[in-house]
Protein backbone atom coordinates (compact mmCIF):
# COMPACT_ATOMS: atom_id res chain seq x y z
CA UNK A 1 10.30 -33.82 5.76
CA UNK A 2 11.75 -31.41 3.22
CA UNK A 3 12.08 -31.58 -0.19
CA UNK A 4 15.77 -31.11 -1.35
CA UNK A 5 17.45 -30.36 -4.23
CA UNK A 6 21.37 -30.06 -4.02
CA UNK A 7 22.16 -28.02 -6.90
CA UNK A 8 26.26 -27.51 -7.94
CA UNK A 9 28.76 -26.12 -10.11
CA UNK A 10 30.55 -30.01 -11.23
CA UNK A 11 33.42 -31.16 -9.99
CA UNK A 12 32.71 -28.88 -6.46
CA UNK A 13 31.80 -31.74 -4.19
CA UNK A 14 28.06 -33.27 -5.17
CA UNK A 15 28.19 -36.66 -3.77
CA UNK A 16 30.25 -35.45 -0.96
CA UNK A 17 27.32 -33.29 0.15
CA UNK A 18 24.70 -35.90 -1.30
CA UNK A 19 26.51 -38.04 1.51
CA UNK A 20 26.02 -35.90 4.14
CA UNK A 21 22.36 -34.70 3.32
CA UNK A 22 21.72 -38.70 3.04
CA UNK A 23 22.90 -39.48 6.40
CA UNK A 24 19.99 -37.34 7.45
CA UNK A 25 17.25 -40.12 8.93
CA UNK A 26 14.19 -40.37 6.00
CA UNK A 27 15.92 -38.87 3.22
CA UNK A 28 16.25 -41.12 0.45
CA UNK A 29 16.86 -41.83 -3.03
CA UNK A 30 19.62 -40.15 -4.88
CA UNK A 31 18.68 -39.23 -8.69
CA UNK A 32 20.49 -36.89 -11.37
CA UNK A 33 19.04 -33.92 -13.19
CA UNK A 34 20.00 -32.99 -16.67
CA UNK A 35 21.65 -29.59 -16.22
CA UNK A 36 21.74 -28.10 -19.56
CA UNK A 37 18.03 -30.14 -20.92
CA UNK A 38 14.77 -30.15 -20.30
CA UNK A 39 14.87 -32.81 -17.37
CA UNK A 40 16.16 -29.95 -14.88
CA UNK A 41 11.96 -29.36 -13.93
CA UNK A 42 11.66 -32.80 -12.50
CA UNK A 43 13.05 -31.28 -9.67
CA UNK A 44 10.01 -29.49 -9.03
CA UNK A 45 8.66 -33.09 -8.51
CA UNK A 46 10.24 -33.91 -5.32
CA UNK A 47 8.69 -35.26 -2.89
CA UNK A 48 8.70 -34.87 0.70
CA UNK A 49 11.95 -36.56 2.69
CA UNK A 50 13.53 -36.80 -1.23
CA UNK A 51 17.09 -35.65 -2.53
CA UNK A 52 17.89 -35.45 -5.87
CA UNK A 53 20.83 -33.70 -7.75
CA UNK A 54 21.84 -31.31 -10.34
CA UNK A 55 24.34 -28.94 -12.02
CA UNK A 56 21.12 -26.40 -12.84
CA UNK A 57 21.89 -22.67 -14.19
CA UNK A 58 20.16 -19.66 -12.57
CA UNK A 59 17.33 -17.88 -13.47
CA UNK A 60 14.77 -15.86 -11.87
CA UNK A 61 11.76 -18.15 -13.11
CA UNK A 62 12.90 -21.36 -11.68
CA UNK A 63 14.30 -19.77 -8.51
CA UNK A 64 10.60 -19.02 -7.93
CA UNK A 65 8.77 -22.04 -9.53
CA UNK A 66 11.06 -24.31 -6.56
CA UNK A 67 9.52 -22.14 -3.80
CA UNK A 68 6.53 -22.41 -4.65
CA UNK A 69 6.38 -25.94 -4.89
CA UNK A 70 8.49 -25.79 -1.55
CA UNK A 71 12.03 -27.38 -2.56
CA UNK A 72 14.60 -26.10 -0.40
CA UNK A 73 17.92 -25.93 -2.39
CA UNK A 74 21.16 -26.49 -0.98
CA UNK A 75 23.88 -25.27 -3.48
CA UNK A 76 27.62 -26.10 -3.47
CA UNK A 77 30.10 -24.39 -5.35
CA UNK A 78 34.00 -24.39 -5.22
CA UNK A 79 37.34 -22.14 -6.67
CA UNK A 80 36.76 -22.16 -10.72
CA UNK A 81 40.55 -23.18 -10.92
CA UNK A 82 40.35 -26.10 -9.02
CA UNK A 83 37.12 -26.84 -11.15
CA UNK A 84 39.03 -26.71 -13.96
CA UNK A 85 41.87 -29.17 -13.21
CA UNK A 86 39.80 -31.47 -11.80
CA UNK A 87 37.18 -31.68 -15.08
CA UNK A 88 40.65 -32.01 -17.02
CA UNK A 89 41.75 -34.95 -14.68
CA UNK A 90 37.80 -36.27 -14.89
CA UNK A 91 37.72 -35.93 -18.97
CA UNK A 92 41.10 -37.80 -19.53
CA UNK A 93 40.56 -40.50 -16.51
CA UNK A 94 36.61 -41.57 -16.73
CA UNK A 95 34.47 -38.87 -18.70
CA UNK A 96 35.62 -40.46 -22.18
CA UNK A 97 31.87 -39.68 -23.82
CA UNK A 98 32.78 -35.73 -23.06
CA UNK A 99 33.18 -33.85 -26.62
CA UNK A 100 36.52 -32.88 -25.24
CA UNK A 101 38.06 -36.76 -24.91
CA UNK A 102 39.15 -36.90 -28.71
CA UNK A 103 40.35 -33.50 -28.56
CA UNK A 104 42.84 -34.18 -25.81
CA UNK A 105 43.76 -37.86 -27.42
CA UNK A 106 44.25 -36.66 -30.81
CA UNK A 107 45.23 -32.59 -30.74
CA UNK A 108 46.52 -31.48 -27.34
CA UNK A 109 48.36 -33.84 -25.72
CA UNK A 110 49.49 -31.97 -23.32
CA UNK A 111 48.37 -30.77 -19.57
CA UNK A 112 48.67 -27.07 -20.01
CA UNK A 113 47.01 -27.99 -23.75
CA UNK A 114 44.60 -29.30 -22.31
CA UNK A 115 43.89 -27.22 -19.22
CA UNK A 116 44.05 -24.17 -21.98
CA UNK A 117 40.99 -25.43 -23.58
CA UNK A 118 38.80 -25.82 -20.51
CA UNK A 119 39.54 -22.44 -20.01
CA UNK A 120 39.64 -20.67 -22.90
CA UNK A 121 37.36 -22.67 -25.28
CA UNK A 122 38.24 -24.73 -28.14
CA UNK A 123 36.62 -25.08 -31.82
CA UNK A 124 35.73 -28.55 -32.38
CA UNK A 125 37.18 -29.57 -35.52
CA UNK A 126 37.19 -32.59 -38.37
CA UNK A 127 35.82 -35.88 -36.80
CA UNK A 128 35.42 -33.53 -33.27
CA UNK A 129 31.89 -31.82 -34.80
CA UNK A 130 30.35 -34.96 -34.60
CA UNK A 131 30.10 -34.59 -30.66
CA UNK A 132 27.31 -35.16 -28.23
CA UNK A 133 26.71 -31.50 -27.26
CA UNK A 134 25.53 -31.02 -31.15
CA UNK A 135 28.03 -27.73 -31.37
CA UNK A 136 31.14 -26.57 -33.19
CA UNK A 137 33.09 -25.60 -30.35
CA UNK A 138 33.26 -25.92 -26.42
CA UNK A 139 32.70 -22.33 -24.67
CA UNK A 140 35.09 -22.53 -21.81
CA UNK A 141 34.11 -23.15 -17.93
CA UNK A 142 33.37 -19.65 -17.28
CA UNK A 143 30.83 -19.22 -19.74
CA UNK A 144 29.86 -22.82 -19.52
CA UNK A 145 29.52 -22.64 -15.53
CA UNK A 146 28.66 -19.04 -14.78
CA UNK A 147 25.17 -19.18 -14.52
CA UNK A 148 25.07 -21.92 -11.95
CA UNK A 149 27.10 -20.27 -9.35
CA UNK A 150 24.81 -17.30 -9.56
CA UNK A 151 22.56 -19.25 -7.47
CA UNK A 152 25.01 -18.42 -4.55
CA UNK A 153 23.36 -14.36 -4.74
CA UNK A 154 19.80 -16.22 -4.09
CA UNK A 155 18.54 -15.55 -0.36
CA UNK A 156 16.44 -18.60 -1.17
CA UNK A 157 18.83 -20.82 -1.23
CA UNK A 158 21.80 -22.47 1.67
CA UNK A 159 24.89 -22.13 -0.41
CA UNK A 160 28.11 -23.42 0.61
CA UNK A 161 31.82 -23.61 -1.09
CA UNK A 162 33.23 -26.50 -0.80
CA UNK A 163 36.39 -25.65 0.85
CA UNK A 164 34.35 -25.02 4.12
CA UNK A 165 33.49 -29.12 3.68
CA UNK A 166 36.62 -30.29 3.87
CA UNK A 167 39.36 -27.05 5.31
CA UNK A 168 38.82 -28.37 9.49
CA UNK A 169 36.62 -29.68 11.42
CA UNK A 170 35.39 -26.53 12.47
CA UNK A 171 34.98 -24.92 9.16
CA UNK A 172 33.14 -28.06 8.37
CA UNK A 173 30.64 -28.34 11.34
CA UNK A 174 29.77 -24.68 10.80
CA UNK A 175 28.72 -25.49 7.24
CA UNK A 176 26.32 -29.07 8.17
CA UNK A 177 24.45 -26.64 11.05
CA UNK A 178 23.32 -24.03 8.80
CA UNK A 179 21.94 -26.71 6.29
CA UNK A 180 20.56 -28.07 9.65
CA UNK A 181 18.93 -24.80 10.38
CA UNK A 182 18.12 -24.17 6.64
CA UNK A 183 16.04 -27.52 6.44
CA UNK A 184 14.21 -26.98 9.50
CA UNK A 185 12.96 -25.05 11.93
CA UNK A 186 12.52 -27.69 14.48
CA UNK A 187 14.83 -30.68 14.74
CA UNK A 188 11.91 -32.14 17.28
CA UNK A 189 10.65 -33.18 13.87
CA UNK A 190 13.20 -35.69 13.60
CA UNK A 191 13.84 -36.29 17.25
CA UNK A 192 17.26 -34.96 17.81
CA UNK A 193 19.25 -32.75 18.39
CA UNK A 194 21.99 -30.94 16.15
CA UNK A 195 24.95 -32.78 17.53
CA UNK A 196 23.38 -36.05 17.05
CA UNK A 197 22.09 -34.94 13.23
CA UNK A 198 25.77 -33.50 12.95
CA UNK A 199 26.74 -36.92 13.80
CA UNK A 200 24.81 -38.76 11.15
CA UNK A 201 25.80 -36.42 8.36
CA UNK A 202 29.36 -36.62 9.04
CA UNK A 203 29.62 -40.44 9.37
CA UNK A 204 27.91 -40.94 6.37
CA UNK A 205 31.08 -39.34 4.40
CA UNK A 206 32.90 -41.59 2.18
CA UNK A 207 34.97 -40.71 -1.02
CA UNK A 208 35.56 -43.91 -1.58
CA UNK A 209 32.04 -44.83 -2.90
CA UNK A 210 32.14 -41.74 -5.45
CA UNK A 211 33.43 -42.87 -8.79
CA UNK A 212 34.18 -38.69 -9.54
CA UNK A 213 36.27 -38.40 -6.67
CA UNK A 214 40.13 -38.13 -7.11
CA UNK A 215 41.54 -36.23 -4.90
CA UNK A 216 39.33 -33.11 -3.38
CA UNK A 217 41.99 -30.74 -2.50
CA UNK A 218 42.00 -26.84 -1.51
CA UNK A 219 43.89 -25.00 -4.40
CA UNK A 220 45.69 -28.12 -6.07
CA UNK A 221 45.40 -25.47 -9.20
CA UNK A 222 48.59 -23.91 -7.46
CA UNK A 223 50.31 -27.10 -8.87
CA UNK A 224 49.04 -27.64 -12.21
CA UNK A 225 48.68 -23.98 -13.68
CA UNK A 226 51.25 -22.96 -15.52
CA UNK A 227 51.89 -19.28 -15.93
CA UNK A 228 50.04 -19.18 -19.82
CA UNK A 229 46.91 -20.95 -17.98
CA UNK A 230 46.88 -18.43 -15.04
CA UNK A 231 46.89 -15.27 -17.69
CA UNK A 232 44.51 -17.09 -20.00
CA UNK A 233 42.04 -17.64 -16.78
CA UNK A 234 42.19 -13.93 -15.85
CA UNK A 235 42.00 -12.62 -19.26
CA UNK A 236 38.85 -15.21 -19.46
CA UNK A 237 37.07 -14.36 -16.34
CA UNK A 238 38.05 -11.37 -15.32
CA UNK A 239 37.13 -10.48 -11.84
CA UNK A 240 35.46 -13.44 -10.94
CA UNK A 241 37.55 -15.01 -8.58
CA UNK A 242 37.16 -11.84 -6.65
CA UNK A 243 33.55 -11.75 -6.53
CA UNK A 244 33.41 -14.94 -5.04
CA UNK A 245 36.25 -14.46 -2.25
CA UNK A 246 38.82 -16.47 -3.41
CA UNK A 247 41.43 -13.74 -3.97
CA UNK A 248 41.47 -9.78 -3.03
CA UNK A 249 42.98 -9.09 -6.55
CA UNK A 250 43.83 -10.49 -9.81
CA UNK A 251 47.93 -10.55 -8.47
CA UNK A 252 48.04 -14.28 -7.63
């Protein structure tokens, strides 16, 4: 059995794909990394038929200290926009320990406010310094997430977008077969074959056991952003969006 790690950019589908890698026969026991600590290197404790998860930045160093201890990484990553509105949703609904909770109870009460912030960054100010993260102001989601979907250029690794999870059916089988192939070579291992470990993997979806899920859309950004948070997001990340393939230019 492999060892797994599914690695993501937040809010871009984790325990939808730690569903489907679970309904895999053997794999077992679901466990969080520490993204942005110290914890992220228990991941190169796995052991054989585990899964654990993580929102773990890039870099060269780790990329090679998981092969050699043979941890095949499947990474998920989604549309930064829809990111954003979804952490915004997530901070105000359940994430009430994020830095940014206060800030959007006390100082910017409202939606495009708010939605500003996650995308431009925001100094933390009077009771705000006091927050977990230790720092005077939040960053913004492109600077705070860029790293990890770099891990999408790694040859090492099966990466996926989200979108291809839940667009259609076919979209979606496509994507569960190549982390079929990318975990093994040989389904005899497991005595099957792909349409009855495609099966298992797609039965074992259900958003209703994930307390993060709200509503996993495709491009729900379309009817949150206003007009001030769609310049603020280009003039923030610049081309992005067009390196990963969600648009063909920055006129959208």
């Amino acid at each position: 059995m492999p060892k797994i790690l599914v690695n993501s950019v937040p809010k871009s589908g984790t325990n939808l794909l730690m569903q489907i890698i679970k309904g895999i026969p053997g794999v077992f026991n679901e466990q969080s990394i520490s993204y942005d600590g110290e914890h992220f290197r228990e991941a190169l404790k796995i052991r054989p038929g585990q899964v654990v998860s993580g929102h773990i930045p890039f870099t060269v160093s780790f990329s090679q200290e998981l092969k050699a201890h043979s941890v095949k990484q499947v990474f998920i990553y989604r549309d930064l926009r829809d990111v954003a509105v979804s952490l915004v949703h997530f901070i105000n609904n359940k994430l009430h320990q994020h830095p940014l909770f206060p800030v959007f109870q006390q100082r910017l009460l409202t939606f495009e406010e708010q939605l500003n912030a996650i995308i431009l960054g925001i100094d933390f100010i009077g009771e705000e310094k006091n927050n977990a993260w230790g720092t005077p102001y939040y960053p913004g989601i492109y600077e705070e997430f860029r790293m990890i979907y770099e891990w999408r250029k790694d040859s090492t690794v099966c990466s996926l977008r989200y979108e291809d999870l839940i667009d259609t059916e076919t979209s979606k089988d496509k994507a569960l077969l190549s982390i079929a192939d990318y975990l093994w070579e040989d389904l005899n291992e497991l005595n099957m074959d792909k349409s009855q470990l495609l099966n298992l993997m797609k039965q074992n979806i259900n958003p209703a056991e994930s307390w993060t899920f709200r509503k996993g859309k495709i491009g729900s950004w379309r009817d949150e952003f206003t007009e001030e948070n769609k310049e603020n997001f280009k003039k923030a990340t610049g081309d992005f969006l067009i390196e990963l393939g969600y648009e063909d230019s920055n006129d959208w």
